[in-house]
Structure formats: C-alpha cells, structure tokens
N, C-alpha and C. Protein backbone atom coordinates (compact mmCIF):
# COMPACT_ATOMS: atom_id res chain seq x y z
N UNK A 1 5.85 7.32 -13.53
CA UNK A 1 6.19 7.24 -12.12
C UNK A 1 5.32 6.24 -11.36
N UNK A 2 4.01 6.39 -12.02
CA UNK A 2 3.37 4.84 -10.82
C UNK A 2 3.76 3.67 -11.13
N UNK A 3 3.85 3.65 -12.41
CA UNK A 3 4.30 2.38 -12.31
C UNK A 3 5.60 1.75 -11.66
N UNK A 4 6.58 2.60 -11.98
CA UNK A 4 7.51 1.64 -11.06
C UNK A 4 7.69 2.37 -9.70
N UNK A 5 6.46 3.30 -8.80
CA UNK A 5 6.65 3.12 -7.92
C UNK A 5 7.16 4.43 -7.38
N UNK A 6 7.38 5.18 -8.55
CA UNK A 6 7.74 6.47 -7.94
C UNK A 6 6.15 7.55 -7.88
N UNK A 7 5.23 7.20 -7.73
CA UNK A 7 4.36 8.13 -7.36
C UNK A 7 3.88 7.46 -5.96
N UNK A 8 4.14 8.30 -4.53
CA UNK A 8 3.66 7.58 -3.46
C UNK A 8 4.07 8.78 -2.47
N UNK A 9 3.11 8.60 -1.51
CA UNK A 9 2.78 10.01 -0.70
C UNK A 9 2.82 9.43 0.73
N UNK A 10 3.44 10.10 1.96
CA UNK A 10 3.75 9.23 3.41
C UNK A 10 2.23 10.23 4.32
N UNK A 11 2.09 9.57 4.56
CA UNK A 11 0.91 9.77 5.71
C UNK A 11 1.08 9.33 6.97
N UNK A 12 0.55 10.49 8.38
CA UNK A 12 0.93 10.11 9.71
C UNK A 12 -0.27 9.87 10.41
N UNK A 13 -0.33 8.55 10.83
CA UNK A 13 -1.71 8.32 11.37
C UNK A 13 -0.94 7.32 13.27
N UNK A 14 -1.68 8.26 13.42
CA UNK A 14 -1.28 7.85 15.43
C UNK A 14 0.11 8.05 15.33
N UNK A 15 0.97 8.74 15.28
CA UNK A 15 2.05 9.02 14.83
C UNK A 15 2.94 8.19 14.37
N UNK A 16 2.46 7.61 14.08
CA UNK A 16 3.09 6.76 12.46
C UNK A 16 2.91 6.61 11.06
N UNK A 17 4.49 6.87 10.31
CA UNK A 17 4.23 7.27 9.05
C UNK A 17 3.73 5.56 7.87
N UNK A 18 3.13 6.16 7.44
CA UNK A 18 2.55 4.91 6.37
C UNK A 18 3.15 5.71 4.58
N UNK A 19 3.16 4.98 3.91
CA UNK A 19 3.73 4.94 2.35
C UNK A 19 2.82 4.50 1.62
N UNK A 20 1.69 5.35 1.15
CA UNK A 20 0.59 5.37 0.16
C UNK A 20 1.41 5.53 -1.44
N UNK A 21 1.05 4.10 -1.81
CA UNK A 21 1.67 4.05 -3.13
C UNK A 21 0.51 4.67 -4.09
N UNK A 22 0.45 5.25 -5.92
CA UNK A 22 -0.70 5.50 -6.24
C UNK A 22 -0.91 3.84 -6.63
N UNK A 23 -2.27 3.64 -6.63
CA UNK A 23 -2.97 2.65 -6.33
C UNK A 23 -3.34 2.11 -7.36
N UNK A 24 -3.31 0.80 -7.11
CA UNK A 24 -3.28 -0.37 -8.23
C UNK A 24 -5.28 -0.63 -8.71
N UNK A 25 -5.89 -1.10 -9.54
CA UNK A 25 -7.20 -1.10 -10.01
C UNK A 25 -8.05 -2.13 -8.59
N UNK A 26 -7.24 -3.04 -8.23
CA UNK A 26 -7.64 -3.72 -6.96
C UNK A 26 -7.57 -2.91 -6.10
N UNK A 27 -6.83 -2.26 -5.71
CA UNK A 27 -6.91 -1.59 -4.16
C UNK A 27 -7.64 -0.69 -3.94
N UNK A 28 -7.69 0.21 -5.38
CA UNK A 28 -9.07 0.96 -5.51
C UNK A 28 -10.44 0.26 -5.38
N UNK A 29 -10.50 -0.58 -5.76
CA UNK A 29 -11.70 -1.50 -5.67
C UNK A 29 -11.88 -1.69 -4.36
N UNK A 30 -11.15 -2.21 -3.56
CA UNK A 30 -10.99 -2.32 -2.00
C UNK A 30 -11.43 -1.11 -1.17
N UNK A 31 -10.56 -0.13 -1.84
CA UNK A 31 -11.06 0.95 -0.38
C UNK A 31 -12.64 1.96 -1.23
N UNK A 32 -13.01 1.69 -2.29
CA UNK A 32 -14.29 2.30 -2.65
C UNK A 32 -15.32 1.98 -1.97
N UNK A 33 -15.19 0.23 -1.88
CA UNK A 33 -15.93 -0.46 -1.66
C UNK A 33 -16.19 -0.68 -0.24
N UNK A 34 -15.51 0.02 0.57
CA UNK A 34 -15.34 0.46 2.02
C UNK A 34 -16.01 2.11 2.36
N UNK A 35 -16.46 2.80 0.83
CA UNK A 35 -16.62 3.88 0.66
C UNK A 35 -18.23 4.15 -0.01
N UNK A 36 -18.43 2.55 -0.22
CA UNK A 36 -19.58 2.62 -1.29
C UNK A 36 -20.81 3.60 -0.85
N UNK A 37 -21.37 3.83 0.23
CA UNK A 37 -22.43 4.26 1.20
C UNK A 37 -22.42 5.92 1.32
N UNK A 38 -21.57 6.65 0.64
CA UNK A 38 -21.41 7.77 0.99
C UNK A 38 -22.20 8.26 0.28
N UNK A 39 -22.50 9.77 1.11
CA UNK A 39 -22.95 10.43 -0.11
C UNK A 39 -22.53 11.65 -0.46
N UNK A 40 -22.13 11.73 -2.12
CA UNK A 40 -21.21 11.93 -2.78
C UNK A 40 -22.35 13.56 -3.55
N UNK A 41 -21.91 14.54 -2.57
CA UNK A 41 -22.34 15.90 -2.94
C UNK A 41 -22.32 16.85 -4.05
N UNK A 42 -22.34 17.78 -5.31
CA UNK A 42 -21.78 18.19 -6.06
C UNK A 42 -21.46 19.09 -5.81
N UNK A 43 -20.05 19.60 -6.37
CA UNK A 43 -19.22 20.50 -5.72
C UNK A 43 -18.75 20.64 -4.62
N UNK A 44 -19.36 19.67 -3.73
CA UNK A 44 -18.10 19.25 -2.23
C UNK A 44 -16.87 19.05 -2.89
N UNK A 45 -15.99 18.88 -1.75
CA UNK A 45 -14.27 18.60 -1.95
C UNK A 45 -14.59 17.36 -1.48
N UNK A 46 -13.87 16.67 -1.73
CA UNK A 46 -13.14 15.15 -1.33
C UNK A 46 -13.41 15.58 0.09
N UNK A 47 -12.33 16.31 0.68
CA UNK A 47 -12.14 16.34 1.89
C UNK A 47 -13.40 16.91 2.71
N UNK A 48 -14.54 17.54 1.88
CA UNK A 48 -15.69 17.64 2.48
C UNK A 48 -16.88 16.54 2.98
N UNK A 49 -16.98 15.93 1.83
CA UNK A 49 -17.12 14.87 1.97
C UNK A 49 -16.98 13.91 3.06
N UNK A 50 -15.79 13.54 2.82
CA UNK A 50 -15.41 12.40 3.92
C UNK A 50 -15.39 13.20 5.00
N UNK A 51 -15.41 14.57 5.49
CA UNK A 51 -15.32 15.58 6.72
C UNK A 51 -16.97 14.98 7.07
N UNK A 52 -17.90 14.88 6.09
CA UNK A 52 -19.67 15.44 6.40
C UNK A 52 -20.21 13.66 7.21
N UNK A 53 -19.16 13.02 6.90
CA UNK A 53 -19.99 11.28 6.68
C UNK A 53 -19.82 10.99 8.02
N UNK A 54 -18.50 11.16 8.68
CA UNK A 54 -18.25 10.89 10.35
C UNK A 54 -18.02 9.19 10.09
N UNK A 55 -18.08 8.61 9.60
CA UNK A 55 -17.52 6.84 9.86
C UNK A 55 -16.39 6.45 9.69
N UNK A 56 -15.50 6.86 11.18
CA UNK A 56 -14.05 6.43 11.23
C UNK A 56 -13.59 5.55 10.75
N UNK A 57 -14.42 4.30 11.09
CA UNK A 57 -13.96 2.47 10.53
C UNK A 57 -13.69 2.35 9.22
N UNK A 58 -15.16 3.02 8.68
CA UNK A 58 -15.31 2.83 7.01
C UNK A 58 -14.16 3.48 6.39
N UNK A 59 -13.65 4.68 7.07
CA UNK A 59 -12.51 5.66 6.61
C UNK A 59 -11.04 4.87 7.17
N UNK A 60 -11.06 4.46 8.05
CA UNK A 60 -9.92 3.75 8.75
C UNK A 60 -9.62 2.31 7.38
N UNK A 61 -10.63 1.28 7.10
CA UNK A 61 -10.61 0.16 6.08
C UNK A 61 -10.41 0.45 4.92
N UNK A 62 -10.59 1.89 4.36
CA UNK A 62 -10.75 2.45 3.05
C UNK A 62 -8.88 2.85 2.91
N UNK A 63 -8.65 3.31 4.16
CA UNK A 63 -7.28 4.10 4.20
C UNK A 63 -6.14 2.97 4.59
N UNK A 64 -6.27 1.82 5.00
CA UNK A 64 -5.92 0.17 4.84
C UNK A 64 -5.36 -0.25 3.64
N UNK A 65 -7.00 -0.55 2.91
CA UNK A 65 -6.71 -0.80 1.27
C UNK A 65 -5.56 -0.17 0.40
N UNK A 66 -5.47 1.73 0.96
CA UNK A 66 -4.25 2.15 0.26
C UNK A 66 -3.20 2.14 0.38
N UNK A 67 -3.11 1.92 1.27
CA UNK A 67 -1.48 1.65 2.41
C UNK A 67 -0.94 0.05 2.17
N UNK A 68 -1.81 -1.07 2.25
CA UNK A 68 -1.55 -2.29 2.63
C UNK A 68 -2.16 -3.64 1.32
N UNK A 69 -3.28 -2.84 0.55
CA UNK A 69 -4.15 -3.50 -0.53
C UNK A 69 -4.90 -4.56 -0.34
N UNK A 70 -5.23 -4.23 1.07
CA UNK A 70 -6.35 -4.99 2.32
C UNK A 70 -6.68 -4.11 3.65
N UNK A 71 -7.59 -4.78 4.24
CA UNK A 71 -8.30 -3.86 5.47
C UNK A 71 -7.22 -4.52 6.56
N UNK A 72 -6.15 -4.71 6.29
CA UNK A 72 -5.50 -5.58 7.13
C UNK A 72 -4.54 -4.41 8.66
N UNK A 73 -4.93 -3.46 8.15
CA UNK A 73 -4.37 -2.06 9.05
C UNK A 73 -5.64 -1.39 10.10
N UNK A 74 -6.87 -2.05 9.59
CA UNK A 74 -8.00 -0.91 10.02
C UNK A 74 -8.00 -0.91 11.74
N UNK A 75 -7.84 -1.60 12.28
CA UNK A 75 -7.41 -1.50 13.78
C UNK A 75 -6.78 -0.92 14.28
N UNK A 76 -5.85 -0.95 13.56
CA UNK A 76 -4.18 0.33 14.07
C UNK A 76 -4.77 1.30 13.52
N UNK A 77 -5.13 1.79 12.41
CA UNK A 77 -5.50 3.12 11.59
C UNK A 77 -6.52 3.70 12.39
N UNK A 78 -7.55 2.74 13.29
CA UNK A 78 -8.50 3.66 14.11
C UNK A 78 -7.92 4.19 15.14
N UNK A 79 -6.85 3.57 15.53
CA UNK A 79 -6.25 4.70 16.63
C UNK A 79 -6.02 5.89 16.69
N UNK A 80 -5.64 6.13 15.14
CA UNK A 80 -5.62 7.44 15.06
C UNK A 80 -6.54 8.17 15.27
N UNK A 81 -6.38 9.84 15.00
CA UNK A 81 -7.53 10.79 15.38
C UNK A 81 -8.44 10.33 13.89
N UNK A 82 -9.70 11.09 13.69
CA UNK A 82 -10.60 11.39 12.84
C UNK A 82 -10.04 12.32 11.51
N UNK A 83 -9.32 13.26 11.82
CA UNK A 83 -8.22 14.25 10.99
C UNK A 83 -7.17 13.31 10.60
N UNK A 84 -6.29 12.76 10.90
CA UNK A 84 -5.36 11.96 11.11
C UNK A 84 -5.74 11.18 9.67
N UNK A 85 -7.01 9.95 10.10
CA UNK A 85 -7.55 9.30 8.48
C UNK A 85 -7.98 9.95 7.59
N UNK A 86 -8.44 11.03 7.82
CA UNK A 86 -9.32 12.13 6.74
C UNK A 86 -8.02 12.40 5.79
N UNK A 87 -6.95 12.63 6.27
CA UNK A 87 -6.14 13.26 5.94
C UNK A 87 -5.07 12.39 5.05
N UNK A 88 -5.15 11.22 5.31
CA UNK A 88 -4.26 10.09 4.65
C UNK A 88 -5.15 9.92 3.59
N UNK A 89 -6.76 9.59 3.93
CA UNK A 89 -7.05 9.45 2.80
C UNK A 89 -7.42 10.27 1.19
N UNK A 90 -7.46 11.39 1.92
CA UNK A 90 -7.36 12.47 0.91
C UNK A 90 -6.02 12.74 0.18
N UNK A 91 -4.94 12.50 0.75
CA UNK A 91 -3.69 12.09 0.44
C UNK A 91 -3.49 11.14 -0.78
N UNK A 92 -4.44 10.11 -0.22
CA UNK A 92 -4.39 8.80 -1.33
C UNK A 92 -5.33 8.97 -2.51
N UNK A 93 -6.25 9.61 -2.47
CA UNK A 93 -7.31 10.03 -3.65
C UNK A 93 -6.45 11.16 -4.19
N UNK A 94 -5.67 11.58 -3.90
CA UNK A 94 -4.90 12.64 -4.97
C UNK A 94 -3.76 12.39 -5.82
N UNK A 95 -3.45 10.70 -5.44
CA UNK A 95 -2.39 10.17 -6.24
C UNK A 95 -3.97 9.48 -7.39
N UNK A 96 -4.83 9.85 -7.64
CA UNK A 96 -5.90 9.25 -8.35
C UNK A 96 -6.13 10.50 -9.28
N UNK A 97 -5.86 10.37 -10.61
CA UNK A 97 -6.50 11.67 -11.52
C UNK A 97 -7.67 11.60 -11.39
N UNK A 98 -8.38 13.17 -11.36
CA UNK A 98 -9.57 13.78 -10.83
C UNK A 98 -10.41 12.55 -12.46
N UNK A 99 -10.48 12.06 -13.22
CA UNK A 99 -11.57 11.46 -14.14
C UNK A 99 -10.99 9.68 -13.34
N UNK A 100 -9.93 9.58 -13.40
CA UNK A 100 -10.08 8.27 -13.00
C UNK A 100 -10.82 7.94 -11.33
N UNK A 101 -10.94 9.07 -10.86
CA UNK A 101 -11.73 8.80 -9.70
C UNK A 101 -13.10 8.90 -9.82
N UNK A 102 -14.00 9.66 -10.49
CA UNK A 102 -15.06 9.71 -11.22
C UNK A 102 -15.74 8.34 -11.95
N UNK A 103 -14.71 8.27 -12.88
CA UNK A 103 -15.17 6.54 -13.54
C UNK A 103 -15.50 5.54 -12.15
N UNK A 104 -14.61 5.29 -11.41
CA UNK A 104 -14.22 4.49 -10.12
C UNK A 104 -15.43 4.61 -9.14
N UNK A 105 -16.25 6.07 -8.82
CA UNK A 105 -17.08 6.18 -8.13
C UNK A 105 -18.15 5.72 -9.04
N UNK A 106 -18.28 6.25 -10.06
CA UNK A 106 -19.72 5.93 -10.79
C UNK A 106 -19.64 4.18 -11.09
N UNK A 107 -18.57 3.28 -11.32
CA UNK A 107 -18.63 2.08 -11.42
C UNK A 107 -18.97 1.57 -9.98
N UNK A 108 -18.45 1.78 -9.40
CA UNK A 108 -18.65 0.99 -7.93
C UNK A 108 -20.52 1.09 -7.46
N UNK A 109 -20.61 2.77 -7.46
CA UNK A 109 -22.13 3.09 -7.32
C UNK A 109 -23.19 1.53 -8.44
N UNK A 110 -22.45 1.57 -9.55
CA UNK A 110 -23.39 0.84 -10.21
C UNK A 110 -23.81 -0.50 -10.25
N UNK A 111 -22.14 -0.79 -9.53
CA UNK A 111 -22.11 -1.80 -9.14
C UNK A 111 -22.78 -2.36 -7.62
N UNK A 112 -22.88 -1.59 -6.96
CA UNK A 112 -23.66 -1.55 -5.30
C UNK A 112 -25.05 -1.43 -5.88
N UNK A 113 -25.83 -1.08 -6.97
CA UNK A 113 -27.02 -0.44 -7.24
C UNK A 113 -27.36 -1.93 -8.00
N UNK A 114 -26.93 -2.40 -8.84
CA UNK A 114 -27.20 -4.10 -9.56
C UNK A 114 -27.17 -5.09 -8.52
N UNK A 115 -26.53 -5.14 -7.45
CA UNK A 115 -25.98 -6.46 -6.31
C UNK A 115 -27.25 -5.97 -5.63
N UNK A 116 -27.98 -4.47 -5.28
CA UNK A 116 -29.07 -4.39 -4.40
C UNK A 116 -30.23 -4.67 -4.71
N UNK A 117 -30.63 -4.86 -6.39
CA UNK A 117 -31.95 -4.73 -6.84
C UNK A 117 -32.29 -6.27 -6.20
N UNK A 118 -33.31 -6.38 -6.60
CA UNK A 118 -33.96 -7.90 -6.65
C UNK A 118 -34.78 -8.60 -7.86
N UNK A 119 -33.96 -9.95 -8.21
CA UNK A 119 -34.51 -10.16 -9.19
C UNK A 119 -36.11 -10.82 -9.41
C-alpha cells in the first residue's frame, strides 16, 4: 500500500484538510531533522513527547515535510492551534512502523552528534 500510495492519513490543521502520504526516506529526513533537538523520553508516547517540547514552528516544519516533502507549508501550518499540529503529526509518525522510526531517530541523533563534535 505505500508504495503506490495507498497508505495515507488526512489531517485538519486551521480547518483545513491536508493528505499525509506514508513517507518517503527524504521526507523523513526532512521533518526529523526539524525534530532533531528533542528530547526523546523512555516510555513517553510520541504524542507525549511532542505534547512536553512546546515548539510550534519546529512541529509546524516537521508536519510540512510530511504533507508537502519540504517546510514549504510551515506558515500556514502555524496557524493552526498547538493540538491541531500535535495531532497531524502524530498522525504521520504512525504511517512509520514503530522500528523504522527508532532506526530514523537513532540515525539522525548520530548524525546531529558527528556534525556537532569538533575536529
């Protein structure tokens, strides 16, 4: 079904519906990387998580990437409420199997953790 398109979930943000396809290895890359800074609790929910962090923008650009496969929405997407993005984007991390989101966080982390050291 993802691949041709039949796995994809509608989300209402400022009352407009958006069409979260499951997500291609780029777009994940895109909205992680809008996500990189969090911090990532054990045994929180997803939705706890992104509930505990409070950064609309970062959540608004992250929820972009899944909708559009760029931050090219994050302006309109902040209009919405705080619930509103929480809610799309938790939407969009569930078209993500619970290990392929795992790999995805721990690569990105490692990757933000090598780009910060100094050589």
């Amino acid at each position: 079904n993802a691949i041709i398109g039949g796995s994809f979930k509608t989300v209402i943000v400022n009352e407009k519906p958006y069409t979260v396809y499951a997500p291609r290895i780029y777009t994940m890359a895109g909205a992680f990387s809008c996500l990189a800074e969090l911090d990532l609790k054990e045994g929180a929910s997803l939705k706890d998580i992104l509930l505990s962090q409070k950064d609309s923008d970062k959540y608004a650009e992250a929820l972009s990437w899944f909708i559009k496969g760029d931050a090219s929405l994050k302006d309109e997407l902040s209009k919405g409420t705080y619930e509103e993005v929480i809610n799309g984007l938790s939407e969009s991390f569930n078209l993500i199997s619970p290990q392929v989101f795992r790999n995805a966080v721990n690569l990105t982390r490692n990757a933000a953790e090598m780009t910060a050291k100094a050589k």
